[in-house]
N, C-alpha and C. Protein backbone atom coordinates (compact mmCIF):
# COMPACT_ATOMS: atom_id res chain seq x y z
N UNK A 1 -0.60 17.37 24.05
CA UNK A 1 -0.63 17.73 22.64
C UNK A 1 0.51 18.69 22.33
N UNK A 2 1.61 18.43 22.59
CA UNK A 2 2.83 19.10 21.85
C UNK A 2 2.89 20.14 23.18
N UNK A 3 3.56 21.21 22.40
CA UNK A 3 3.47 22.92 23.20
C UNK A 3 2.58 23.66 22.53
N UNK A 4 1.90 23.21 21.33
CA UNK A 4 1.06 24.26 21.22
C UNK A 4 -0.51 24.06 21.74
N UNK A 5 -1.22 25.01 21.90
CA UNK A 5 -2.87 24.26 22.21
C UNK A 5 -3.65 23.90 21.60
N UNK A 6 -3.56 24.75 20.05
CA UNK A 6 -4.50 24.05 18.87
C UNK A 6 -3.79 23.22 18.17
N UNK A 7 -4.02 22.62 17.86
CA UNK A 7 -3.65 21.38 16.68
C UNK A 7 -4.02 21.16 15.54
N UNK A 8 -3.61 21.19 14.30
CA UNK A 8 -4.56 20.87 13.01
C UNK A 8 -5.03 19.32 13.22
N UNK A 9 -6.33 19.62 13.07
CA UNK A 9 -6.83 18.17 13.47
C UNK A 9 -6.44 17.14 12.01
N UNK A 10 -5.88 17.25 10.64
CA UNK A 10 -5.74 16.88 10.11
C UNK A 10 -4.32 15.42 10.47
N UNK A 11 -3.50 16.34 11.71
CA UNK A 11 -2.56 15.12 11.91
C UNK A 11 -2.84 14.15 13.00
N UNK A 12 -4.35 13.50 13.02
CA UNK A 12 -5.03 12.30 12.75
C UNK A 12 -5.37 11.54 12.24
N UNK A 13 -5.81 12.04 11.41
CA UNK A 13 -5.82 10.17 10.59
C UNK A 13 -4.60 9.84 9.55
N UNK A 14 -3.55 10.30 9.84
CA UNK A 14 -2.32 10.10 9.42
C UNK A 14 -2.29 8.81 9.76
N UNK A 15 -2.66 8.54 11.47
CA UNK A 15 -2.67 6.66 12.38
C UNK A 15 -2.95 6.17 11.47
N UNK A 16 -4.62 6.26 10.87
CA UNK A 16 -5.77 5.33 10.49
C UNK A 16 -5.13 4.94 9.10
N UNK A 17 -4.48 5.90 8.35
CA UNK A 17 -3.73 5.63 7.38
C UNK A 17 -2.79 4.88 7.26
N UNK A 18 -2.03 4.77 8.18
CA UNK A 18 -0.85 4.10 8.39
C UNK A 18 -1.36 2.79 8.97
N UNK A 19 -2.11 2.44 9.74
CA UNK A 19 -2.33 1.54 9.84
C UNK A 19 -3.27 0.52 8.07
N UNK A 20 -4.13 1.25 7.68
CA UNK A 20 -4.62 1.09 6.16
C UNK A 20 -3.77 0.30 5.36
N UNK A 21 -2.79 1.09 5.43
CA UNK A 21 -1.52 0.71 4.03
C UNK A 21 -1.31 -0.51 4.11
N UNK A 22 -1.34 -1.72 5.42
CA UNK A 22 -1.24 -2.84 5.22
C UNK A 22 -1.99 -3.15 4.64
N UNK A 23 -3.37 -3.39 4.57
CA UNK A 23 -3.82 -3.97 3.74
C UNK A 23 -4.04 -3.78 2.39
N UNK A 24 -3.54 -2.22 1.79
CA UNK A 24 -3.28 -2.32 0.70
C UNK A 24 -2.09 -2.93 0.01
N UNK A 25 -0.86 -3.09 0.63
CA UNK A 25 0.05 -3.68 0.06
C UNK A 25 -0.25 -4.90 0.29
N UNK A 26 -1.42 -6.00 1.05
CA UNK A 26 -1.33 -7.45 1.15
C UNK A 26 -2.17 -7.57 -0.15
N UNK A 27 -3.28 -6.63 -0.18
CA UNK A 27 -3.99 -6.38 -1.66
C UNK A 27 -3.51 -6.28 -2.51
N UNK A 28 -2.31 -5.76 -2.56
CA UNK A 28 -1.16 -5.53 -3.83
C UNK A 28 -0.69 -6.77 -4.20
N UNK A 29 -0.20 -6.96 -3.11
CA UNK A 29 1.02 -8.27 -3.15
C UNK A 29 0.19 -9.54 -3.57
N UNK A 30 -1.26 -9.94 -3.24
CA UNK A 30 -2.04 -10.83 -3.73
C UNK A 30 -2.47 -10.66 -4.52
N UNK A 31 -3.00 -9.78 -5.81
CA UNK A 31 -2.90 -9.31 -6.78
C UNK A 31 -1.91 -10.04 -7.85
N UNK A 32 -0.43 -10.40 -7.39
CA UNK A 32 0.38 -10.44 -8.56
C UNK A 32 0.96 -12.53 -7.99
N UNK A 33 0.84 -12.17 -6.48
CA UNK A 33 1.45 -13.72 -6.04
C UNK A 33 0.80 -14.77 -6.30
N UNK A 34 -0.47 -14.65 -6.37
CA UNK A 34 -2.01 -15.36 -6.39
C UNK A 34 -1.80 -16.30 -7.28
N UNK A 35 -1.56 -15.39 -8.71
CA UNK A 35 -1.19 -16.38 -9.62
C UNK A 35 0.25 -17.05 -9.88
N UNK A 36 0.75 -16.33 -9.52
CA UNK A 36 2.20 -17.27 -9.20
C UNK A 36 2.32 -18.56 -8.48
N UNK A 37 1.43 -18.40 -7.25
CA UNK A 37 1.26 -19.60 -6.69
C UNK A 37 0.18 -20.68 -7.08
N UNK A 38 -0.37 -20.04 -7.72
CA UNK A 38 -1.10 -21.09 -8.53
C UNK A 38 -1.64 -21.76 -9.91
N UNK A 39 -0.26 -21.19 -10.54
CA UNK A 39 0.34 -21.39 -11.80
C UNK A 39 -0.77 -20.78 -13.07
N UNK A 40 -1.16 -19.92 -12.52
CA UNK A 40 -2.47 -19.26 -13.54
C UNK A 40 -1.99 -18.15 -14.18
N UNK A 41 -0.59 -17.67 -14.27
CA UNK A 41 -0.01 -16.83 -14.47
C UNK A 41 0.33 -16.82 -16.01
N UNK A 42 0.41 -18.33 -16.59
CA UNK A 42 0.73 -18.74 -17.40
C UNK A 42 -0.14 -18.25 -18.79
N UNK A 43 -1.35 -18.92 -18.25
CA UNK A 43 -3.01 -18.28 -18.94
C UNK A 43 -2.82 -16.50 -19.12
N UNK A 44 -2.64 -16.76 -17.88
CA UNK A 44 -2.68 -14.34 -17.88
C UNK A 44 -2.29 -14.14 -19.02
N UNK A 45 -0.65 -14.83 -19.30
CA UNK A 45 0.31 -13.79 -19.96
C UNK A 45 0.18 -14.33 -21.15
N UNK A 46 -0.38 -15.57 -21.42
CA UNK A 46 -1.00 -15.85 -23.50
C UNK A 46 -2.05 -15.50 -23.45
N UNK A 47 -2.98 -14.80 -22.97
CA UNK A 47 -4.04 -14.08 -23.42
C UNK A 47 -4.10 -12.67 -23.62
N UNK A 48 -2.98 -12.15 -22.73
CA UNK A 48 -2.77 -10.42 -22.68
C UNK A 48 -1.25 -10.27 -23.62
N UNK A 49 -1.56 -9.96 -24.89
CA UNK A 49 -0.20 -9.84 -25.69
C UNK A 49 0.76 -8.99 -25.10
N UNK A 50 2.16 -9.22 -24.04
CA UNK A 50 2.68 -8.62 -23.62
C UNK A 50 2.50 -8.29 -22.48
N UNK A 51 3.67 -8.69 -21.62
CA UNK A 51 3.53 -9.11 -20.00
C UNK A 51 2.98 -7.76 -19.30
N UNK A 52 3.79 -6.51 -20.18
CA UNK A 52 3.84 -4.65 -19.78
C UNK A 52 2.53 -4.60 -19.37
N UNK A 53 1.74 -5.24 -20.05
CA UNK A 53 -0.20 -4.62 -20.02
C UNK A 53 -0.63 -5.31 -19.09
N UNK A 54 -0.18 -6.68 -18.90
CA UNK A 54 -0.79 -7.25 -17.48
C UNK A 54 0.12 -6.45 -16.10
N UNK A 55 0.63 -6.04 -16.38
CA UNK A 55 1.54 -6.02 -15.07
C UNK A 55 0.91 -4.08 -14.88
N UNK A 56 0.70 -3.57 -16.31
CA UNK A 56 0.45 -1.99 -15.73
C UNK A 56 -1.26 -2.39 -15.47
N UNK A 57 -1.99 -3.10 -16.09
CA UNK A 57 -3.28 -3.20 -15.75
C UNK A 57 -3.88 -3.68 -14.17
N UNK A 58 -2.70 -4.19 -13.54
CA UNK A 58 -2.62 -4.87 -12.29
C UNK A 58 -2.18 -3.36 -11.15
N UNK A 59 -1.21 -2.72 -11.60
CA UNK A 59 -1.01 -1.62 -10.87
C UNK A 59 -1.97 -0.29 -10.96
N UNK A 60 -2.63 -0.50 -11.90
CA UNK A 60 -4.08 0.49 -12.10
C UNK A 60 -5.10 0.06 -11.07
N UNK A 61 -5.50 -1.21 -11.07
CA UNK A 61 -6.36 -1.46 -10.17
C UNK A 61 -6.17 -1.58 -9.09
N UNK A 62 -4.76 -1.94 -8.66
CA UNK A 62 -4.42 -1.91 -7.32
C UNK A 62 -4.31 -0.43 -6.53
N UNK A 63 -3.73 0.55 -7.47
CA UNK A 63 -3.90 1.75 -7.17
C UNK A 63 -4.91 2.49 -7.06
N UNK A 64 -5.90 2.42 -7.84
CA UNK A 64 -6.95 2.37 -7.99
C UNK A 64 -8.02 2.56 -6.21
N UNK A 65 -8.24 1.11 -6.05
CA UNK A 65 -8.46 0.23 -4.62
C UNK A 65 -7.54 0.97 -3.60
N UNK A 66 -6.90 1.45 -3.66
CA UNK A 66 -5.73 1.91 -2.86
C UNK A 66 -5.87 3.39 -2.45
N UNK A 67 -6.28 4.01 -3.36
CA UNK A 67 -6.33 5.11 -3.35
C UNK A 67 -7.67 5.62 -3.14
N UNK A 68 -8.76 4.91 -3.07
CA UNK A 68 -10.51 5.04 -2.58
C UNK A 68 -10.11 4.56 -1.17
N UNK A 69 -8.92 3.53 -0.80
CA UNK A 69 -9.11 3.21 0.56
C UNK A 69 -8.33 4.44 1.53
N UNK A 70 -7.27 4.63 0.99
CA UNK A 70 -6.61 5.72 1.46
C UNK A 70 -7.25 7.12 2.08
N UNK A 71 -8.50 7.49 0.53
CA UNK A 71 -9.06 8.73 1.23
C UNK A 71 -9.82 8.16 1.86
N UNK A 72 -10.17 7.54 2.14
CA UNK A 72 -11.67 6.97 2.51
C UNK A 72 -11.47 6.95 4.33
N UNK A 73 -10.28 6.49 4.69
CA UNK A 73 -9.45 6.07 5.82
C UNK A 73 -8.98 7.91 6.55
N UNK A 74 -8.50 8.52 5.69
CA UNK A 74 -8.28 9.90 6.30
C UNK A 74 -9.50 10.20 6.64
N UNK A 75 -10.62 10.59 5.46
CA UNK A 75 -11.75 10.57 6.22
C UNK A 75 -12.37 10.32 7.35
N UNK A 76 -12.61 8.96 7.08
CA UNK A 76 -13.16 8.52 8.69
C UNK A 76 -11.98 8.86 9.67
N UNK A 77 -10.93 8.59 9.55
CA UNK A 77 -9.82 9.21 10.92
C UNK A 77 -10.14 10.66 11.23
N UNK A 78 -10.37 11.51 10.27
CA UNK A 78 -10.65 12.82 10.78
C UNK A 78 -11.90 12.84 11.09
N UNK A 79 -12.93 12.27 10.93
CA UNK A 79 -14.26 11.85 11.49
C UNK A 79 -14.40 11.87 12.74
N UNK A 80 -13.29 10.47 13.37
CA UNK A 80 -13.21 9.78 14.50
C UNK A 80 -13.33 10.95 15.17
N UNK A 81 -11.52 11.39 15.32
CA UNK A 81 -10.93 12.29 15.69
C UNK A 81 -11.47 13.73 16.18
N UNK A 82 -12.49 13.99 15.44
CA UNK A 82 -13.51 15.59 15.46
C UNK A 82 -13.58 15.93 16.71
N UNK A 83 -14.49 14.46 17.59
CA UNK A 83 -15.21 15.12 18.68
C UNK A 83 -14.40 14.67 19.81
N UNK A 84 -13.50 13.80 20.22
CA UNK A 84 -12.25 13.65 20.96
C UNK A 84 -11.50 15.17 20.85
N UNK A 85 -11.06 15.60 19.80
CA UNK A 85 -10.54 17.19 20.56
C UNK A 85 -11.06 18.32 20.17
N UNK A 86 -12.77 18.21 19.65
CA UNK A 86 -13.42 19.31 20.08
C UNK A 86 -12.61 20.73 19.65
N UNK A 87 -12.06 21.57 21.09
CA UNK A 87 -11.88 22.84 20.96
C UNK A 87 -9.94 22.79 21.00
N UNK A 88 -9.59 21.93 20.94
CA UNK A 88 -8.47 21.80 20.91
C UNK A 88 -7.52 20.89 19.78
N UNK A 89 -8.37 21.34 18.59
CA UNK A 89 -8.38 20.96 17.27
C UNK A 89 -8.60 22.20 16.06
N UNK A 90 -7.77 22.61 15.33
CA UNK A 90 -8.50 23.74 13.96
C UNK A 90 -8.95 22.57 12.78
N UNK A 91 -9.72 22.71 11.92
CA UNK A 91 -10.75 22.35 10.69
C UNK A 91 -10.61 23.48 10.05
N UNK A 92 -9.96 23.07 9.14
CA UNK A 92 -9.84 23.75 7.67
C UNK A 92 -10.61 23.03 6.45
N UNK A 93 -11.85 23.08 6.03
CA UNK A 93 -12.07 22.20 4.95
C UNK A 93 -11.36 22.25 3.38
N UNK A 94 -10.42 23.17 3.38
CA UNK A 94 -9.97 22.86 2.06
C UNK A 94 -8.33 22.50 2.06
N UNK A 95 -7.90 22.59 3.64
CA UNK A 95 -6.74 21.71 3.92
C UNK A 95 -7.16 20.25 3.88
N UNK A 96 -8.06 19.80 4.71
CA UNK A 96 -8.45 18.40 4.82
C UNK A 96 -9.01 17.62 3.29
N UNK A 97 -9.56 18.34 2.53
CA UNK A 97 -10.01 17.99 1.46
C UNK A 97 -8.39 17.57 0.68
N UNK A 98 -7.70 18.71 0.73
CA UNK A 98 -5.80 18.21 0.04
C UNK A 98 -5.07 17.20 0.60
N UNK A 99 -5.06 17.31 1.86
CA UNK A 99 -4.96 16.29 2.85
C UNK A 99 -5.19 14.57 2.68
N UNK A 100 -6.86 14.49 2.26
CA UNK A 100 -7.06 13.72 2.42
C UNK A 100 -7.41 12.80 0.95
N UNK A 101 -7.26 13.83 -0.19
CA UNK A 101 -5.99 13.43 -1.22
C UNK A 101 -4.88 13.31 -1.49
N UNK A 102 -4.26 13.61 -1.12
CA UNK A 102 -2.56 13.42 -0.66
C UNK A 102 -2.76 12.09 0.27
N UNK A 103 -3.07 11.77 0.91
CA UNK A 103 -3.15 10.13 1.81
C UNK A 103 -3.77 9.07 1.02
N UNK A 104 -4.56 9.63 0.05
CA UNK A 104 -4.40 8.72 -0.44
C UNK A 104 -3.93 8.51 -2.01
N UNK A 105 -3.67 9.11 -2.77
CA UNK A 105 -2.24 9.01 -3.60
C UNK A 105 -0.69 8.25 -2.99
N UNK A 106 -0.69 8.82 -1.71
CA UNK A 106 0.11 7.82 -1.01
C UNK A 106 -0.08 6.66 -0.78
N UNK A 107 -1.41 6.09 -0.63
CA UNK A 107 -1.59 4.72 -0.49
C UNK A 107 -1.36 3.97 -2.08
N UNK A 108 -2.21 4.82 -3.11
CA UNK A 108 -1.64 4.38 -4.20
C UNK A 108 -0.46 4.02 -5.10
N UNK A 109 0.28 5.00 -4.48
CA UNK A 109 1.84 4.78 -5.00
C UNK A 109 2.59 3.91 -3.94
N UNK A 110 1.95 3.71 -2.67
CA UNK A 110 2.48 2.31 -2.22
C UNK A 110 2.06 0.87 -2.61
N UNK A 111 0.75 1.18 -3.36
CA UNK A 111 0.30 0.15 -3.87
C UNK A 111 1.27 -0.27 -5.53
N UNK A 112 1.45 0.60 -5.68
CA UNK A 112 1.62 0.57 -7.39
C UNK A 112 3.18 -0.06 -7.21
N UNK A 113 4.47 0.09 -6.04
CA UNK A 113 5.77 -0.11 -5.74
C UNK A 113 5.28 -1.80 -5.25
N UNK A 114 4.44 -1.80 -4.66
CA UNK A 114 4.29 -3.12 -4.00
C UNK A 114 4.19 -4.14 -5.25
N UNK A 115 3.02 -3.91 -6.18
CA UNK A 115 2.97 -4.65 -7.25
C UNK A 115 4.22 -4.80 -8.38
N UNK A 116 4.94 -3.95 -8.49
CA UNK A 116 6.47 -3.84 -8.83
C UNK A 116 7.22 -5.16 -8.48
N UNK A 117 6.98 -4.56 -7.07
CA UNK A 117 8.09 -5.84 -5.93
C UNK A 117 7.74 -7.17 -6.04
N UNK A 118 6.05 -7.39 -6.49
CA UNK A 118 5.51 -8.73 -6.35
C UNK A 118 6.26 -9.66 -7.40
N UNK A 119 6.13 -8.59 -8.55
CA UNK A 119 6.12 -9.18 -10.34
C UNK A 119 7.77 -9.10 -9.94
N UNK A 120 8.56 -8.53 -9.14
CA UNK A 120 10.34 -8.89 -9.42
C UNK A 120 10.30 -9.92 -8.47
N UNK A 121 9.50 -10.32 -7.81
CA UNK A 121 10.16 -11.17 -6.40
C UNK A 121 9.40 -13.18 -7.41
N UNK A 122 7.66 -12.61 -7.42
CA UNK A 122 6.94 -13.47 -8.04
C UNK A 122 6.36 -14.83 -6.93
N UNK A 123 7.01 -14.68 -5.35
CA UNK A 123 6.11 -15.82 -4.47
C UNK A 123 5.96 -14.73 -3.64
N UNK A 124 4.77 -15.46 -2.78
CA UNK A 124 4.06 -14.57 -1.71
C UNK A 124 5.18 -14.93 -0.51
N UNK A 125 5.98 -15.86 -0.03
CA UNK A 125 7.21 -15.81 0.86
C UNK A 125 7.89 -15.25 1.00
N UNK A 126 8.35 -14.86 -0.66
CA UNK A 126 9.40 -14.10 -0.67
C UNK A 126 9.10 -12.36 -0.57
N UNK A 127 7.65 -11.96 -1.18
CA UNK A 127 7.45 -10.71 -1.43
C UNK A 127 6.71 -10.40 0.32
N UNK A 128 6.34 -11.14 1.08
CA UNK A 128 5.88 -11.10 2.63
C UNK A 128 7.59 -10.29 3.65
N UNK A 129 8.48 -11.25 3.14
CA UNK A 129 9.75 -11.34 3.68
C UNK A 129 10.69 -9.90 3.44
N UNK A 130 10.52 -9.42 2.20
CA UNK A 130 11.00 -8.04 1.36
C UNK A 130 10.13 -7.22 2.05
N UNK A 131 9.14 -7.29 2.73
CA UNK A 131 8.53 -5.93 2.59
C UNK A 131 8.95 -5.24 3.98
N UNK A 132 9.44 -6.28 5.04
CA UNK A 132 9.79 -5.79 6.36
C UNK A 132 11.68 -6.13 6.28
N UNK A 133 12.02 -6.39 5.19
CA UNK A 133 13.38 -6.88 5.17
C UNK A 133 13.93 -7.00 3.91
N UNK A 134 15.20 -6.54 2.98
CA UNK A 134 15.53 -6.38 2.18
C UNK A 134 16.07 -8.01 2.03
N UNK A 135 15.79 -8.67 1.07
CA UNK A 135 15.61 -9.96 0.35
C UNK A 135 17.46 -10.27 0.68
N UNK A 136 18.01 -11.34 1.16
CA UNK A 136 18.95 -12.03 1.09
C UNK A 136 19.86 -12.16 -0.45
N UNK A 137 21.10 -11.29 -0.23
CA UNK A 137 21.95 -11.59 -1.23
C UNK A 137 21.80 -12.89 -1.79
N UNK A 138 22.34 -12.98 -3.05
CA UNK A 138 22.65 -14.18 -3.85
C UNK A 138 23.88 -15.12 -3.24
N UNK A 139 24.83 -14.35 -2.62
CA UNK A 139 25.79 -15.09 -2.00
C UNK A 139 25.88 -15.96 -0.98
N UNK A 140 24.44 -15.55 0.07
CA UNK A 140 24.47 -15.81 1.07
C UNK A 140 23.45 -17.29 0.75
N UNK A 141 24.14 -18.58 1.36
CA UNK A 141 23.78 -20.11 0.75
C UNK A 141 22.22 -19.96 1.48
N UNK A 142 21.34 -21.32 0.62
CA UNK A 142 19.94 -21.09 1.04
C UNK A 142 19.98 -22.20 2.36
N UNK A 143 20.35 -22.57 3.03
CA UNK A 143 20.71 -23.31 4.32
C UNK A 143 20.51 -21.94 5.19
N UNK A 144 21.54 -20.78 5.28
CA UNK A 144 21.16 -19.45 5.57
C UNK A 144 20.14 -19.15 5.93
N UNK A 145 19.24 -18.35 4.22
CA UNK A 145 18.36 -17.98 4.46
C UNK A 145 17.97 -18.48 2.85
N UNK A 146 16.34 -18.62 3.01
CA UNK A 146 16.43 -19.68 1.53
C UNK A 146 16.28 -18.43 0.37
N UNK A 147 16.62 -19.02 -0.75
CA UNK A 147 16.67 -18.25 -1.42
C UNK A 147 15.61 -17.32 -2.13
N UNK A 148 14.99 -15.51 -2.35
CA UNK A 148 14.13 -15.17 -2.99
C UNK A 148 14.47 -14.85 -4.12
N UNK A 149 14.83 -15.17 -4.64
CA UNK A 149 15.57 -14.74 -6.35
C UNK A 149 14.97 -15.35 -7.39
N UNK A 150 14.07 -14.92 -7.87
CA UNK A 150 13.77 -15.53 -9.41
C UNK A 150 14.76 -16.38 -10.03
């Protein structure tokens, strides 16, 4: 455990978090691709006057979901974590309480960028491909790499 002997046990479920965030951004990203791929997108956007309200109403709920999973995930990680290091751990309850709002506001605002990326990218191939890899220039021919460009 480092050089020191106590540890704030709070930098644990930092993991559980990080591991989390995937499935909030696949939650994100299905959220906006769903209907793209299955042409229901069409319906969305003549029933909601103005694309702005579907697209911020989509990042509310995703953030939303994101951000109950986020704390929810520090939580139980600092849960886990408690009795694994015992006396070689400090508990602060009103660090962990900030803590474990702050993780998850972070999950939310990764949720809320993800749904961004979905609605600029618009297929689940292409927004899967962006998220571990910055999307293929326009220059570069789709023989290459095929093309994600609206």
């Amino acid at each position: 455990m480092n050089d020191k002997l106590v540890q704030p046990l709070g930098n644990a479920p930092v993991s559980s978090v990080i591991l989390g965030q995937f499935a909030g951004v696949v939650l994100a990203m299905t959220v906006v691709t769903s209907e793209y791929a299955t042409g229901r997108v069409r319906t969305s956007l003549q029933w909601v006057l103005g694309g702005h309200r579907l697209q911020l109403a989509k990042a509310v709920v995703a953030a939303a979901v994101s951000f109950t999973a986020g704390s929810l995930f520090a939580v139980l990680g600092r849960a886990v974590a408690r009795a694994p290091f015992r006396s070689h751990a400090s508990f602060d309850p009103a660090k962990a309480v900030s803590q474990s709002l702050a993780m998850g506001l972070y999950c939310a605002l990764v949720a809320v960028l993800t749904v961004g990326t979905a609605f600029a990218l618009r297929t689940a191939h292409c927004r899967r491909s962006s998220a571990w890899s910055p999307p293929s220039p326009p220059s570069v021919p789709d023989w290459v790499a095929p093309s994600c460009w609206p």
